[in-house]
Protein backbone atom coordinates (compact mmCIF):
# COMPACT_ATOMS: atom_id res chain seq x y z
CA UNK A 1 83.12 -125.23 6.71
CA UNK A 2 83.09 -126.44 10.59
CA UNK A 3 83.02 -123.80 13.07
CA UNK A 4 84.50 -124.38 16.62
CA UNK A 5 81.81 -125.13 19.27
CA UNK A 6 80.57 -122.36 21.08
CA UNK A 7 80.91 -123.87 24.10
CA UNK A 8 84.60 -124.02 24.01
CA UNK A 9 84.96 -120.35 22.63
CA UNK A 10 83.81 -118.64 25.77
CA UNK A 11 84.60 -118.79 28.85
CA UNK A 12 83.76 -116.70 32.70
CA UNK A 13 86.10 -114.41 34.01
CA UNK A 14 85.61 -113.92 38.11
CA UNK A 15 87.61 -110.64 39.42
CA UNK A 16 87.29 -108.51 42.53
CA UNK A 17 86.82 -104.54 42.74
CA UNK A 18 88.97 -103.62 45.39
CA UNK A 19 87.77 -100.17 45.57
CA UNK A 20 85.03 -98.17 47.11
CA UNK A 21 82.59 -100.90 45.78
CA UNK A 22 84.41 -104.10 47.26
CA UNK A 23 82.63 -106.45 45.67
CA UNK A 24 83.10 -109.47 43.27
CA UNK A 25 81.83 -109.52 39.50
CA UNK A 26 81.86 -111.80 36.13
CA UNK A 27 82.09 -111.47 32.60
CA UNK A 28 81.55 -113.76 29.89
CA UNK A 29 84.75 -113.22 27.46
CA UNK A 30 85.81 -114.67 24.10
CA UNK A 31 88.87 -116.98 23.76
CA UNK A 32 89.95 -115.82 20.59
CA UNK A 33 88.74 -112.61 19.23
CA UNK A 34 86.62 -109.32 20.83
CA UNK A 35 82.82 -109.36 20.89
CA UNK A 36 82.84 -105.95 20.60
CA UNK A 37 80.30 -105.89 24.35
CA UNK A 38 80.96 -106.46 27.58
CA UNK A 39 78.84 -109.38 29.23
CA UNK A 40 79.28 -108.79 32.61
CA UNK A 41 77.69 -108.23 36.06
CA UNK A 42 78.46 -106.74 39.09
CA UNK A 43 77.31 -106.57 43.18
CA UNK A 44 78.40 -110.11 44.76
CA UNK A 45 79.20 -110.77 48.04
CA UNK A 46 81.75 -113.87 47.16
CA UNK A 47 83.92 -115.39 44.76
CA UNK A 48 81.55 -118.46 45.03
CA UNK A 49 78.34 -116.07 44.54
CA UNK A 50 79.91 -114.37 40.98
CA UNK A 51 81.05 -117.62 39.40
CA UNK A 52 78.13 -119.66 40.01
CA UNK A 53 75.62 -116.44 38.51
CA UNK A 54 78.58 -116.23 35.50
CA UNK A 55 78.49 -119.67 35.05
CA UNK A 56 74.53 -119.49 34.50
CA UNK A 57 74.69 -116.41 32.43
CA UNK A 58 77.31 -118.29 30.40
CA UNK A 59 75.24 -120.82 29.38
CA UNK A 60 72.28 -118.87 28.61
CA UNK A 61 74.57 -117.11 26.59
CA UNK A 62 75.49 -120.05 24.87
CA UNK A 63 71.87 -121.42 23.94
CA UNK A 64 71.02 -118.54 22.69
CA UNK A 65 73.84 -118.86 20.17
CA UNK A 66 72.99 -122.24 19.56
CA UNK A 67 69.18 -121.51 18.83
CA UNK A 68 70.62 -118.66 16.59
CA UNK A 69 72.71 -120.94 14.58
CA UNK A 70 69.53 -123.84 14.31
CA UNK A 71 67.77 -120.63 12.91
CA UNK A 72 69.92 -119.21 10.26
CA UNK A 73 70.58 -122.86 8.93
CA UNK A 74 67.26 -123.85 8.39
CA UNK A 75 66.50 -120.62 5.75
């Protein structure tokens, strides 16, 4: 059975806390069904500042799955 790629099943979201906070934050969401967590961080400056730290978080996120997978496949 061929799963999708992980790498096209997730994907940064950038948004901007308007309140008290005023500050920008990411979160690594799933394009098709819940994760059941929330990957996400909070405390930047810029748009620029979040998206670039998502982006890196993303694709730690996304080794880690892949190491998982190599793992479970050679038992």
């Amino acid at each position: 059975m061929l799963r999708p790629s992980p790498r096209r099943s997730f994907y940064v979201v950038v948004s901007w806390s308007g309140d008290a906070g005023q500050e920008w934050s990411w979160e690594i969401r799933p394009k098709h069904r819940p994760m059941g967590i929330r990957l996400r961080e909070t405390g930047f400056r810029s748009h620029r500042a979040a998206h670039e730290a998502g982006r890196l978080a993303l694709e730690d996120f996304l080794n880690g799955l892949v190491i998982e997978r190599a793992s479970r496949s050679a038992f």
